[in-house]
PDB file of N, CA and C in Angstrom:
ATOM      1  N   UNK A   1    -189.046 -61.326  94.271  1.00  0.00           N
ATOM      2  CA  UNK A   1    -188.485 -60.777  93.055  1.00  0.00           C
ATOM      3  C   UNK A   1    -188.859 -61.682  91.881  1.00  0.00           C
ATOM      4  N   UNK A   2    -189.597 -61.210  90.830  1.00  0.00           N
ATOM      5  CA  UNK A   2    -189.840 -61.847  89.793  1.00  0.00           C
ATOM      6  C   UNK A   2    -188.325 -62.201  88.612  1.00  0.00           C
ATOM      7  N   UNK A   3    -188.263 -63.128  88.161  1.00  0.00           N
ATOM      8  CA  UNK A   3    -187.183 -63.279  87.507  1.00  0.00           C
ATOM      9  C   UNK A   3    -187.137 -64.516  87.140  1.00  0.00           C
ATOM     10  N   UNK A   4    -185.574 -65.340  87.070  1.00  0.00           N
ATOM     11  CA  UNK A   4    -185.093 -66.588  86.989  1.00  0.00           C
ATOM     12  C   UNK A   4    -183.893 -66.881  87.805  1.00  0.00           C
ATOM     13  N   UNK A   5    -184.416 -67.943  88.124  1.00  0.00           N
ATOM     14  CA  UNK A   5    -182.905 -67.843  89.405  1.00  0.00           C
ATOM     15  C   UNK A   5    -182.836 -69.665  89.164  1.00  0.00           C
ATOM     16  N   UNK A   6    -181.391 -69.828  89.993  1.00  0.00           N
ATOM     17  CA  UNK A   6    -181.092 -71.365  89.460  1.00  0.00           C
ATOM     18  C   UNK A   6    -180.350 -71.746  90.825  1.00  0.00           C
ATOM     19  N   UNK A   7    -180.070 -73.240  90.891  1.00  0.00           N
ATOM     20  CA  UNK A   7    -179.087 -73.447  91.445  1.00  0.00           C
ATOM     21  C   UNK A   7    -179.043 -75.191  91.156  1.00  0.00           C
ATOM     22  N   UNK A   8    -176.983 -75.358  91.652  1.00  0.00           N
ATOM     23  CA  UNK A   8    -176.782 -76.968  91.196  1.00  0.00           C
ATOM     24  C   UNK A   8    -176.212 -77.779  92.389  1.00  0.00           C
ATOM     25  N   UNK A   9    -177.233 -78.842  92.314  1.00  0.00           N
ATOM     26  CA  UNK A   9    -176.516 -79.578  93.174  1.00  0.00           C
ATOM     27  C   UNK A   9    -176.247 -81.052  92.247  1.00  0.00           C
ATOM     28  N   UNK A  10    -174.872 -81.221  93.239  1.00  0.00           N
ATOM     29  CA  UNK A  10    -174.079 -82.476  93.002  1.00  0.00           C
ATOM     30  C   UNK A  10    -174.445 -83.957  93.521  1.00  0.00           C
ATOM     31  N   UNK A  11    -175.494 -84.203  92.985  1.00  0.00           N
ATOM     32  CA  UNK A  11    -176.420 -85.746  93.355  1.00  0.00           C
ATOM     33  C   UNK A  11    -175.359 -86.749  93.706  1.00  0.00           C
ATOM     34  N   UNK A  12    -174.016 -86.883  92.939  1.00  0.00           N
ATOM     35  CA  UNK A  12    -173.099 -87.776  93.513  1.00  0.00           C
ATOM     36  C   UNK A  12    -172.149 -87.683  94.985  1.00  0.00           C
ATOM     37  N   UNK A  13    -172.307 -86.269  94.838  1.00  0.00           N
ATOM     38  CA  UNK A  13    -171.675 -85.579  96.345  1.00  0.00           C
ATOM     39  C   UNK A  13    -172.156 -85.174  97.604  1.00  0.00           C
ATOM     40  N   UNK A  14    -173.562 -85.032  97.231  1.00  0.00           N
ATOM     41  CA  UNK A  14    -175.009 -85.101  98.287  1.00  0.00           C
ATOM     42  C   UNK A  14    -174.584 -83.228  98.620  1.00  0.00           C
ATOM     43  N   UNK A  15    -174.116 -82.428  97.745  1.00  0.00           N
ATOM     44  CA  UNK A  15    -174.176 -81.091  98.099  1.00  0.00           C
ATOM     45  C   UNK A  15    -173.887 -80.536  97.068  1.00  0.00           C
ATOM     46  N   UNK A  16    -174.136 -79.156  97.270  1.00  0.00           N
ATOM     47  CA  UNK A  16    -174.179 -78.354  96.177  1.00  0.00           C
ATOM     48  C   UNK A  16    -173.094 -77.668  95.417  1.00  0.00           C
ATOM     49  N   UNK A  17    -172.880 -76.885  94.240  1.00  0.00           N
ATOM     50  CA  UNK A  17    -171.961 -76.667  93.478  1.00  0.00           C
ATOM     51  C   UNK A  17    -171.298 -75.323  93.292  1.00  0.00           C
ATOM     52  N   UNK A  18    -170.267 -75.176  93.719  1.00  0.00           N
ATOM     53  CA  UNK A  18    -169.819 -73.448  93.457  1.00  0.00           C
ATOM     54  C   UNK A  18    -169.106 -73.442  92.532  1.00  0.00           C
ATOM     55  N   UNK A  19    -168.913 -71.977  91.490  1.00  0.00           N
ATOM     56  CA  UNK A  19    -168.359 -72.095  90.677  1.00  0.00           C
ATOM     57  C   UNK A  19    -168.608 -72.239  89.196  1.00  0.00           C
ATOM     58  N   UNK A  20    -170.001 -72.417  88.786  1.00  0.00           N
ATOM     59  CA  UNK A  20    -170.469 -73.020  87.743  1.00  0.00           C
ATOM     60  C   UNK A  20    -170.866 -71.721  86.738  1.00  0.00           C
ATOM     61  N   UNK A  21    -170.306 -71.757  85.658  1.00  0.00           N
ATOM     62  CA  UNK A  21    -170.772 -69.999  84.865  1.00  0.00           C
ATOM     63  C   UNK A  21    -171.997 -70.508  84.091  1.00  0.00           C
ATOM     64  N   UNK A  22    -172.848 -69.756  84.413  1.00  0.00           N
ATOM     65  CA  UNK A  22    -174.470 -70.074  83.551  1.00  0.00           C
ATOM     66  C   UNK A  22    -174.825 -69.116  82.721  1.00  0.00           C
ATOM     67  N   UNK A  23    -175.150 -69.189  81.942  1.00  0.00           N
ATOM     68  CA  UNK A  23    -175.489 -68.049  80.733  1.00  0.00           C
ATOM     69  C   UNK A  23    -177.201 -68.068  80.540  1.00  0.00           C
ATOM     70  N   UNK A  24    -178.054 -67.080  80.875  1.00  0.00           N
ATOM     71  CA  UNK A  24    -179.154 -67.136  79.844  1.00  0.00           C
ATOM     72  C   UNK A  24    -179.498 -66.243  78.989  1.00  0.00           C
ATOM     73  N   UNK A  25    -180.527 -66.827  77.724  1.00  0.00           N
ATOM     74  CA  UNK A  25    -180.842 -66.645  76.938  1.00  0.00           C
ATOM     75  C   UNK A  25    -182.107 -66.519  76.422  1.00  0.00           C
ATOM     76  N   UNK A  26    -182.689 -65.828  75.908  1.00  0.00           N
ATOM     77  CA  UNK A  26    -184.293 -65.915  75.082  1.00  0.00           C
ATOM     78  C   UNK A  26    -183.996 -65.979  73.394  1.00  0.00           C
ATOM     79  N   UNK A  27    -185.003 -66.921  73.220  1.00  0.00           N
ATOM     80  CA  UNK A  27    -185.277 -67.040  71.567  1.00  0.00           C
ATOM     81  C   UNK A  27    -185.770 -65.850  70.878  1.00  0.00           C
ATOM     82  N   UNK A  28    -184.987 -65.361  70.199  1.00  0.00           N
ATOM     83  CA  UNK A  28    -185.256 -64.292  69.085  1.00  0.00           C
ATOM     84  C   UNK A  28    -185.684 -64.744  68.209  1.00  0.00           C
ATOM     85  N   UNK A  29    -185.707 -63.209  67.180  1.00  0.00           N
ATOM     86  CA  UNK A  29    -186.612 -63.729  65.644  1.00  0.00           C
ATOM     87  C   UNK A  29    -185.379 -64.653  64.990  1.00  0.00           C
ATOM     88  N   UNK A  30    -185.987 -65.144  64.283  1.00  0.00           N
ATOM     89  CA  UNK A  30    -184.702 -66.602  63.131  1.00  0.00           C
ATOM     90  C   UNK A  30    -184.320 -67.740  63.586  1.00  0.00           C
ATOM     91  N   UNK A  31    -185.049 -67.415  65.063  1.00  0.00           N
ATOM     92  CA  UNK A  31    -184.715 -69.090  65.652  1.00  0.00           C
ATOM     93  C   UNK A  31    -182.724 -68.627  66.492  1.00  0.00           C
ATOM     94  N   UNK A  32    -182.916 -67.518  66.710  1.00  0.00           N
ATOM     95  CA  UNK A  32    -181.481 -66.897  67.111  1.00  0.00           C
ATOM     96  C   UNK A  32    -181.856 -66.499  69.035  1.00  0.00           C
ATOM     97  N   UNK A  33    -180.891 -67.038  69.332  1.00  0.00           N
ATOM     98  CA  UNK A  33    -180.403 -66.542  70.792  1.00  0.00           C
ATOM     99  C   UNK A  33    -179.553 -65.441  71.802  1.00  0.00           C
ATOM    100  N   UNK A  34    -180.505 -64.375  72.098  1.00  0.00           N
ATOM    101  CA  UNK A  34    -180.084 -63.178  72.658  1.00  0.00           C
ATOM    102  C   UNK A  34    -179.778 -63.724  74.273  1.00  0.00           C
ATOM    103  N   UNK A  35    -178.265 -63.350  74.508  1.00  0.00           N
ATOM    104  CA  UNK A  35    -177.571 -63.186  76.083  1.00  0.00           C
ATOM    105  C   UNK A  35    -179.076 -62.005  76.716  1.00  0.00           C
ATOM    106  N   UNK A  36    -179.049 -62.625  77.758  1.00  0.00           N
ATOM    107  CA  UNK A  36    -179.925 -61.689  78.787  1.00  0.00           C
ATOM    108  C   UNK A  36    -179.525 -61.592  80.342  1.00  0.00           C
ATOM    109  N   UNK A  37    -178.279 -62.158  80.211  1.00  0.00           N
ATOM    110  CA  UNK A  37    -178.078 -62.514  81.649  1.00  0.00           C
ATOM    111  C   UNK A  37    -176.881 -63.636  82.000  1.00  0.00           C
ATOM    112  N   UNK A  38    -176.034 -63.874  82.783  1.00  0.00           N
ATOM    113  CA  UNK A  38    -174.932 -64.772  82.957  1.00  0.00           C
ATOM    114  C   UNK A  38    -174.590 -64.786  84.511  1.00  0.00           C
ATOM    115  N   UNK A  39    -174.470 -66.166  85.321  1.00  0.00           N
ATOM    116  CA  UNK A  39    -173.768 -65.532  86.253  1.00  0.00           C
ATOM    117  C   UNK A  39    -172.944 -66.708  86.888  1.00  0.00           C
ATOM    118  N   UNK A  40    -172.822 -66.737  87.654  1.00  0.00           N
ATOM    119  CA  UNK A  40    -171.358 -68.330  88.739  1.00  0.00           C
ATOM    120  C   UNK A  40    -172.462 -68.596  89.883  1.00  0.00           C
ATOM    121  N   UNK A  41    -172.441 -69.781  89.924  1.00  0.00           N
ATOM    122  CA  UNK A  41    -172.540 -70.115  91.065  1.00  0.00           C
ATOM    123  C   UNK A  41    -172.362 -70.025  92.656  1.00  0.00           C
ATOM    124  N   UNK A  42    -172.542 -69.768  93.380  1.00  0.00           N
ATOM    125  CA  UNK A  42    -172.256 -68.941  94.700  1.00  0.00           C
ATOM    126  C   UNK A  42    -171.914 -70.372  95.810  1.00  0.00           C
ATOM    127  N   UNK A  43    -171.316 -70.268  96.702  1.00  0.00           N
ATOM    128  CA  UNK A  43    -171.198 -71.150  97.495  1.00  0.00           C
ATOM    129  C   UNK A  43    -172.290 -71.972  98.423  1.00  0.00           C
ATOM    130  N   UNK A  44    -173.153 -71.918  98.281  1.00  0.00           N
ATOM    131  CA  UNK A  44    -174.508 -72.819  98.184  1.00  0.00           C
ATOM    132  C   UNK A  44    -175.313 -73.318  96.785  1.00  0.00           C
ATOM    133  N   UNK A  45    -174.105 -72.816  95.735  1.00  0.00           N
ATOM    134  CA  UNK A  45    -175.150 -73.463  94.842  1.00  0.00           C
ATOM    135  C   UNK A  45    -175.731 -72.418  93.512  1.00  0.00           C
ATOM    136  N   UNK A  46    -175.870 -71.332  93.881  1.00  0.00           N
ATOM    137  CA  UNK A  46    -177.152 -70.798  93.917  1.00  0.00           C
ATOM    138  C   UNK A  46    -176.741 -69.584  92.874  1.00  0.00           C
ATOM    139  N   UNK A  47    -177.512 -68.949  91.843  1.00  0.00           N
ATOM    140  CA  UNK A  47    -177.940 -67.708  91.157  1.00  0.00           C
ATOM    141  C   UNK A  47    -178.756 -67.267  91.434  1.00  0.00           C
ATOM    142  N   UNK A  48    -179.082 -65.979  92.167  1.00  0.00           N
ATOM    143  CA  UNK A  48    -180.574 -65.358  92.489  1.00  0.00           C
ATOM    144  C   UNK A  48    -181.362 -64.946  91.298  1.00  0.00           C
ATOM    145  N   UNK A  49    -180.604 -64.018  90.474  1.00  0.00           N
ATOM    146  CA  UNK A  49    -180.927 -63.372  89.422  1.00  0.00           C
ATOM    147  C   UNK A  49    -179.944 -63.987  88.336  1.00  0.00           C
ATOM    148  N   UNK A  50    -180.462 -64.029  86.992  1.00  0.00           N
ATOM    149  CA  UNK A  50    -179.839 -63.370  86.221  1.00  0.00           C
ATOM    150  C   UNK A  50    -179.733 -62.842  85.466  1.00  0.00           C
ATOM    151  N   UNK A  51    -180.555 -61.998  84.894  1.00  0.00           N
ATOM    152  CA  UNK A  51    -180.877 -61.350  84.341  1.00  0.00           C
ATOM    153  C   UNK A  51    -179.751 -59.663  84.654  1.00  0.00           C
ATOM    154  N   UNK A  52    -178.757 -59.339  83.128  1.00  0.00           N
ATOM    155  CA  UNK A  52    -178.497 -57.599  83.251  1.00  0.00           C
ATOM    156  C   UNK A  52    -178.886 -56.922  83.803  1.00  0.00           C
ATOM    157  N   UNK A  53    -178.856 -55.826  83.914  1.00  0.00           N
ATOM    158  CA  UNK A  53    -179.122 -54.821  83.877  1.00  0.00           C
ATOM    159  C   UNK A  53    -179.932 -54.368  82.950  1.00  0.00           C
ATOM    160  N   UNK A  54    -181.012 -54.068  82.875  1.00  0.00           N
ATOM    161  CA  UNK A  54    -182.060 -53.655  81.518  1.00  0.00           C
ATOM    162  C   UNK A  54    -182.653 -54.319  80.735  1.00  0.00           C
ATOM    163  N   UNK A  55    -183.018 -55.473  81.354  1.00  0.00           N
ATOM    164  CA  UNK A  55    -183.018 -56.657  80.921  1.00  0.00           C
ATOM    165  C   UNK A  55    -184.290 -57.342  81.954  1.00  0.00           C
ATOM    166  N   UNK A  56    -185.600 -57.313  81.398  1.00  0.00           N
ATOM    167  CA  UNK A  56    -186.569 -58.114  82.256  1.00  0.00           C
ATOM    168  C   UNK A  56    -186.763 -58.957  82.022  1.00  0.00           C
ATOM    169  N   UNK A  57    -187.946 -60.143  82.800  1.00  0.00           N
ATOM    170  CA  UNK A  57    -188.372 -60.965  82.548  1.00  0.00           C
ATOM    171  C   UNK A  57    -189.731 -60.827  81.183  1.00  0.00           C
ATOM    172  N   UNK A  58    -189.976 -61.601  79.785  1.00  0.00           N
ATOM    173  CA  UNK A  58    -190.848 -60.906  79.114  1.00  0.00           C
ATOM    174  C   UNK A  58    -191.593 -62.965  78.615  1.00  0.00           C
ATOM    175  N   UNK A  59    -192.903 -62.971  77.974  1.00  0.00           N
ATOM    176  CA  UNK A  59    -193.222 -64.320  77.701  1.00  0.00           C
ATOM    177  C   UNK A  59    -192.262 -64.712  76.743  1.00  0.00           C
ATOM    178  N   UNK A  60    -192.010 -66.216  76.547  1.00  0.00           N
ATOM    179  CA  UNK A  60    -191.174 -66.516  75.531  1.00  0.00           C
ATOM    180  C   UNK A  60    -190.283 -67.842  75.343  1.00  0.00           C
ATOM    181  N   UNK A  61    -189.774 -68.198  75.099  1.00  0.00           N
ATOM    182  CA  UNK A  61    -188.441 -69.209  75.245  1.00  0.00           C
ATOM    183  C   UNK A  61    -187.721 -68.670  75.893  1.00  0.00           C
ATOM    184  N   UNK A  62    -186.448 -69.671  77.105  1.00  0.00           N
ATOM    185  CA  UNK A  62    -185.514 -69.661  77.234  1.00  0.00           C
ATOM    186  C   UNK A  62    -184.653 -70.358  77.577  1.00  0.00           C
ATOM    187  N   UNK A  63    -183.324 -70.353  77.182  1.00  0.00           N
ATOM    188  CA  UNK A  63    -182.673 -71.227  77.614  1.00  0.00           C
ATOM    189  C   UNK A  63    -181.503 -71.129  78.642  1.00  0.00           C
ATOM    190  N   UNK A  64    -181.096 -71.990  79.722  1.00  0.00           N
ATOM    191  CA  UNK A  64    -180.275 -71.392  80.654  1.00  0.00           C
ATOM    192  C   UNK A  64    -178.616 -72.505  79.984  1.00  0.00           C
ATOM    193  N   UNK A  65    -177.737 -72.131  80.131  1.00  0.00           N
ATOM    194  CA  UNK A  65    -176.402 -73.230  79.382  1.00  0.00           C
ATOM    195  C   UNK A  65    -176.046 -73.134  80.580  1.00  0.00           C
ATOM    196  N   UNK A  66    -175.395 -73.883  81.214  1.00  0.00           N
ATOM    197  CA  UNK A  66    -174.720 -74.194  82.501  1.00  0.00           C
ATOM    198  C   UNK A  66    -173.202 -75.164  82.018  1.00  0.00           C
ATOM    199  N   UNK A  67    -171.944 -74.217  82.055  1.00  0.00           N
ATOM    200  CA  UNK A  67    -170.946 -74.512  81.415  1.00  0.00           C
ATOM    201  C   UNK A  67    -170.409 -75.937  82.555  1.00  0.00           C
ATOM    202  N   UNK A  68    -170.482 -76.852  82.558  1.00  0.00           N
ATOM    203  CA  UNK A  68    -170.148 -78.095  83.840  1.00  0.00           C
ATOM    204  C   UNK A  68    -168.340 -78.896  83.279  1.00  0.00           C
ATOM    205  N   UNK A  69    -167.895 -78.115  82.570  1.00  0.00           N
ATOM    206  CA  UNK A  69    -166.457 -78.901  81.962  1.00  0.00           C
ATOM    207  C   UNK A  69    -165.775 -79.180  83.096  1.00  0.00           C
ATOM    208  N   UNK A  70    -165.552 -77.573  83.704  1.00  0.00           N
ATOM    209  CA  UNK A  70    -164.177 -77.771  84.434  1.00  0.00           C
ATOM    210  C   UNK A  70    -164.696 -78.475  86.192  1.00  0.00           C
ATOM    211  N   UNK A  71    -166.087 -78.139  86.186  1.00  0.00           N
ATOM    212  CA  UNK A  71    -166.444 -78.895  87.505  1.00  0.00           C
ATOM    213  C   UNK A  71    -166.032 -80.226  87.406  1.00  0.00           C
ATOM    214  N   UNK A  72    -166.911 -81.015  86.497  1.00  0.00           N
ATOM    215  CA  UNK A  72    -166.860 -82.391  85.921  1.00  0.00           C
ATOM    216  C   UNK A  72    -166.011 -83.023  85.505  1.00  0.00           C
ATOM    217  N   UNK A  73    -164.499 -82.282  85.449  1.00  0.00           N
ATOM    218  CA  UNK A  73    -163.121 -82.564  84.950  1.00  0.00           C
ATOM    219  C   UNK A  73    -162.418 -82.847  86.627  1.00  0.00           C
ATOM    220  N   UNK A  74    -163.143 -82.307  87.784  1.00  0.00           N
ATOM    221  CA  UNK A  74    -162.263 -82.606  88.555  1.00  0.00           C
ATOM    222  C   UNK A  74    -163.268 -84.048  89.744  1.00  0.00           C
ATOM    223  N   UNK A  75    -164.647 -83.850  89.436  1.00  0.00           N
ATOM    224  CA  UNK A  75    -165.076 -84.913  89.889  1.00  0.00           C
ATOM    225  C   UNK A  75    -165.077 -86.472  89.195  1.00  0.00           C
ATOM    226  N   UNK A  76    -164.492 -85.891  87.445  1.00  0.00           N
ATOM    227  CA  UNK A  76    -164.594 -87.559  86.684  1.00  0.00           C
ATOM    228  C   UNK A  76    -163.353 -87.133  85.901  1.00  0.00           C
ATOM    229  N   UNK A  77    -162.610 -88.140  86.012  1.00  0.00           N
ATOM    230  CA  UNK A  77    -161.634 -88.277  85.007  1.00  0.00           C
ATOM    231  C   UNK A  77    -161.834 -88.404  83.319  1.00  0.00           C
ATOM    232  N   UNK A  78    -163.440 -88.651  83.301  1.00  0.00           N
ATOM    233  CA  UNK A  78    -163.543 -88.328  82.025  1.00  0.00           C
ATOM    234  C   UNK A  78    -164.817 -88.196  81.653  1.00  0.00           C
ATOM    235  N   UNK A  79    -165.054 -86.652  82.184  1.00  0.00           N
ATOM    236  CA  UNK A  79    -166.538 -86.252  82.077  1.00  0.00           C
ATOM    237  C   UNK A  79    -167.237 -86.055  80.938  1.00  0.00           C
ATOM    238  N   UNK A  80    -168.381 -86.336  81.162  1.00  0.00           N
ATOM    239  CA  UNK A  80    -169.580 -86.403  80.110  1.00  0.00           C
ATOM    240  C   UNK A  80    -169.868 -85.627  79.171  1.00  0.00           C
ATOM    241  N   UNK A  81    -170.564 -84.521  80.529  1.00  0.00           N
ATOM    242  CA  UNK A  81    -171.464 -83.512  79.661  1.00  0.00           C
ATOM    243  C   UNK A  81    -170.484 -82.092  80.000  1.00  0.00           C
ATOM    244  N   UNK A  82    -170.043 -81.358  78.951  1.00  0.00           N
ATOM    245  CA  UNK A  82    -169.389 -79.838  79.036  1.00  0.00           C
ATOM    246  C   UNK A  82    -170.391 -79.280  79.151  1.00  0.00           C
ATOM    247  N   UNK A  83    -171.283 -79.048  78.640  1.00  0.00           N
ATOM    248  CA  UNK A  83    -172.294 -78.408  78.662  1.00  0.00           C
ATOM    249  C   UNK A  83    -174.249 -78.569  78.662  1.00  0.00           C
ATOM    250  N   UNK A  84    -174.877 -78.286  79.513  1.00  0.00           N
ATOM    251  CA  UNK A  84    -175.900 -78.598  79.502  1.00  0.00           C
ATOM    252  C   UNK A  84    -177.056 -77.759  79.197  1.00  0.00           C
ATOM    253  N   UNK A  85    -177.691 -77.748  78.176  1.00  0.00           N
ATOM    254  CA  UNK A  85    -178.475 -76.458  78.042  1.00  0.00           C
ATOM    255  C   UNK A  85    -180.155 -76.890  78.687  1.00  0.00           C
ATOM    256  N   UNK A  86    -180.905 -75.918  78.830  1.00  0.00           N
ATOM    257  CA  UNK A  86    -182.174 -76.232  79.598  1.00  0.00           C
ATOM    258  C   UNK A  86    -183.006 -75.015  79.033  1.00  0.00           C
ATOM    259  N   UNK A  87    -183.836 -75.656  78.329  1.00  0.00           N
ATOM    260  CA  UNK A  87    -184.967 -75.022  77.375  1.00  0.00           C
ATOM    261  C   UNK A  87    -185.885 -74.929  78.196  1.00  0.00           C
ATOM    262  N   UNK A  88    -186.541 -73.413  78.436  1.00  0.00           N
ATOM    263  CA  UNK A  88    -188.140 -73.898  78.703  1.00  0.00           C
ATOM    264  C   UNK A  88    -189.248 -72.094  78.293  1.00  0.00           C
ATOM    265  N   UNK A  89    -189.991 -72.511  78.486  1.00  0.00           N
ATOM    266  CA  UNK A  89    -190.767 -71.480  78.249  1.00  0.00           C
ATOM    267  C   UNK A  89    -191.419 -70.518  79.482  1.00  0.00           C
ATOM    268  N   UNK A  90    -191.699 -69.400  79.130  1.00  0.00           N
ATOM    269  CA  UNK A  90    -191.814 -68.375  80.260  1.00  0.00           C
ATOM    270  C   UNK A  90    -193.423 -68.077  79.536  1.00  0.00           C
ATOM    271  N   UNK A  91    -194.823 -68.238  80.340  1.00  0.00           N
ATOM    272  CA  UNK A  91    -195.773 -68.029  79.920  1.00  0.00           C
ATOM    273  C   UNK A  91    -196.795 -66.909  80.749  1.00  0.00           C
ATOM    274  N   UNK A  92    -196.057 -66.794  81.739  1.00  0.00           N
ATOM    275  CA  UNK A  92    -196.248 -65.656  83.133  1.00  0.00           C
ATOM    276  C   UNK A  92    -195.140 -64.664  83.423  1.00  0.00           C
ATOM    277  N   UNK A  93    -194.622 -63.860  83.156  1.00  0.00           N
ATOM    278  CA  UNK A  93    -194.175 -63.024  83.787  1.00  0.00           C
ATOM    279  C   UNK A  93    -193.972 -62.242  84.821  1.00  0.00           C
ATOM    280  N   UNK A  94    -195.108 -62.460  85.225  1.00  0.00           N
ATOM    281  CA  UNK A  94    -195.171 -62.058  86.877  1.00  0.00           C
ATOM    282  C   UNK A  94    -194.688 -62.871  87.576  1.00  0.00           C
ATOM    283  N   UNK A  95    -194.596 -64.527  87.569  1.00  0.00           N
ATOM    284  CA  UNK A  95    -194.131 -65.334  88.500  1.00  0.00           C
ATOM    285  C   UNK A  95    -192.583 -65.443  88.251  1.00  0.00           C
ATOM    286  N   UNK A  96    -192.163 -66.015  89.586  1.00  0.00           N
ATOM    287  CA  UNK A  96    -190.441 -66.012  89.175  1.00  0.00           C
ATOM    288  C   UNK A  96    -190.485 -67.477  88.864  1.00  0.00           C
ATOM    289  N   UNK A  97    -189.647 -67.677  88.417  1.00  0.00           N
ATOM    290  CA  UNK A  97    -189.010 -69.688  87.190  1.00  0.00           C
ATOM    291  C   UNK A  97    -187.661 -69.511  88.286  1.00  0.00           C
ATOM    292  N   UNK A  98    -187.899 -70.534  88.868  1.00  0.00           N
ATOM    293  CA  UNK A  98    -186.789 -71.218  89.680  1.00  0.00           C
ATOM    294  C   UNK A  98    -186.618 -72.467  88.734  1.00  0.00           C
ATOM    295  N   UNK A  99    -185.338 -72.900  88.098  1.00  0.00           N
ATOM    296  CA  UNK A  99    -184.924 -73.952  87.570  1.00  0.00           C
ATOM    297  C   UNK A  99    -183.736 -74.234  88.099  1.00  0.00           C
ATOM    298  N   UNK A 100    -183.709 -75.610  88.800  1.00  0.00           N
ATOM    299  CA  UNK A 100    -182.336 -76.363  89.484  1.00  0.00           C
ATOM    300  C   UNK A 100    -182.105 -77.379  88.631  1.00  0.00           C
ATOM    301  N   UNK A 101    -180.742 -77.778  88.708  1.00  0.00           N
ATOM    302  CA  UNK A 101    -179.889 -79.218  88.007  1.00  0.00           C
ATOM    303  C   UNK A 101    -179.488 -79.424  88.557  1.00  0.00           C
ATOM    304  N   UNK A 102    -179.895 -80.959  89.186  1.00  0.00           N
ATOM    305  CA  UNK A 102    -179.519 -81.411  89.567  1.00  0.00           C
ATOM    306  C   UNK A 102    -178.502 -82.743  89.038  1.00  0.00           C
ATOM    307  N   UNK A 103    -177.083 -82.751  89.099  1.00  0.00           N
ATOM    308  CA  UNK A 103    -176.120 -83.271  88.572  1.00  0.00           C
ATOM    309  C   UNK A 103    -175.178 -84.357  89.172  1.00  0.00           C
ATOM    310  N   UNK A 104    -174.696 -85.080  88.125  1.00  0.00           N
ATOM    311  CA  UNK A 104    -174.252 -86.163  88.365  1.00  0.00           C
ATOM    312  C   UNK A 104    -172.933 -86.146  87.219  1.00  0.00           C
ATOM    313  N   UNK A 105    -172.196 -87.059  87.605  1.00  0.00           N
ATOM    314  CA  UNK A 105    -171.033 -87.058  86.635  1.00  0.00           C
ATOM    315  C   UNK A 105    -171.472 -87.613  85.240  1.00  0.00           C
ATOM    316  N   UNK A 106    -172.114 -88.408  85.211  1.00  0.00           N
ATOM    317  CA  UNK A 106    -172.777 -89.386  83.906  1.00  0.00           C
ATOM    318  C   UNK A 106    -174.574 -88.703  83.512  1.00  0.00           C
ATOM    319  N   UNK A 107    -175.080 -88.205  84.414  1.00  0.00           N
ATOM    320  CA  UNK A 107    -176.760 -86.925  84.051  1.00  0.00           C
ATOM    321  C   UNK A 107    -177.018 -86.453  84.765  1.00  0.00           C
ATOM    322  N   UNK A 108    -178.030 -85.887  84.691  1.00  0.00           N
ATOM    323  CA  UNK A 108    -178.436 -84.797  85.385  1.00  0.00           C
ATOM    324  C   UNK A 108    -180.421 -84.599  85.222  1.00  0.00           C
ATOM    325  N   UNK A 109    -180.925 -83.980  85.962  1.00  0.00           N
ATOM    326  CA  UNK A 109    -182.198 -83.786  86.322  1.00  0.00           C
ATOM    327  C   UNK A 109    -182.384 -82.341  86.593  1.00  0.00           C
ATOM    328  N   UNK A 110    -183.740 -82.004  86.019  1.00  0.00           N
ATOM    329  CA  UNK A 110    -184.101 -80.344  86.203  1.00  0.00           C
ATOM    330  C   UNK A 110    -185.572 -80.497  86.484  1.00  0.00           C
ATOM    331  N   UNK A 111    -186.143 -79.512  86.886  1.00  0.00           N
ATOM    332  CA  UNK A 111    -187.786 -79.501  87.077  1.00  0.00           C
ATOM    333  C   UNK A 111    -187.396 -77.787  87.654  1.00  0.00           C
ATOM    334  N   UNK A 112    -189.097 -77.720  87.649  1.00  0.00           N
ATOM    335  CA  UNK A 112    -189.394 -76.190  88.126  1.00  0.00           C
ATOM    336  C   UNK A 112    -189.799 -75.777  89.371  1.00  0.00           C
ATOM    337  N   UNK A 113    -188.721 -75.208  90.018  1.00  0.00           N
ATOM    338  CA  UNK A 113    -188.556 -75.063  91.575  1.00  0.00           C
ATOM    339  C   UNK A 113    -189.645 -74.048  91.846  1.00  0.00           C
ATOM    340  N   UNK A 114    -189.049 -73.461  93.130  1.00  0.00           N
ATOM    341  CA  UNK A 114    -189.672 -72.748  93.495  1.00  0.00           C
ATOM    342  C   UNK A 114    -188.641 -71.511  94.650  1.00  0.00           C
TER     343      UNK A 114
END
């Protein structure tokens, strides 16, 4: 399935994260950000899709926000990052963009999966 799919693991916990609401987005005209897609984390971790309903993959910017407050509120008494956004560009459309974060209470790490 061509698309964007994600998933988070917890580098301090040596496993992965359920629960996490992710939002994405593509860069519009004005330098403005259109919702294309949102979804939680699944109990491995994981978003297959996320992309709507009516809503494809097209070239472009995008960005995925991965809301980490209330995770990070119960692994640190006084967490870092609420929110982490992850910019990148889509230059193929045919291929699917696997992007993982990998997270920590104090940072985090991303690259392009597979």
């Amino acid at each position: 399935m061509k698309g964007i799919s994600t998933h988070v693991l917890d580098l301090s916990r040596g496993r992965p994260v359920e629960g996490i609401p992710v939002r994405l987005e593509r860069l519009a005209t004005g330098d403005r950000w259109k919702s294309v897609g949102t979804g939680t984390t699944n109990a491995d971790g994981r978003i297959s899709n996320l992309f709507v309903e009516g809503e494809a993959l097209e070239k472009g910017t995008y960005r995925l926000v991965f809301d980490t407050r209330a995770y990070l509120s119960g692994v640190s008494k006084t967490p870092f990052y609420s929110q982490i956004p992850i910019v990148f560009d889509v230059a193929d459309p045919a291929q699917h963009h696997h992007i993982p974060l990998l997270l920590s209470p104090f940072g985090y790490s991303t690259y392009r999966g597979s």
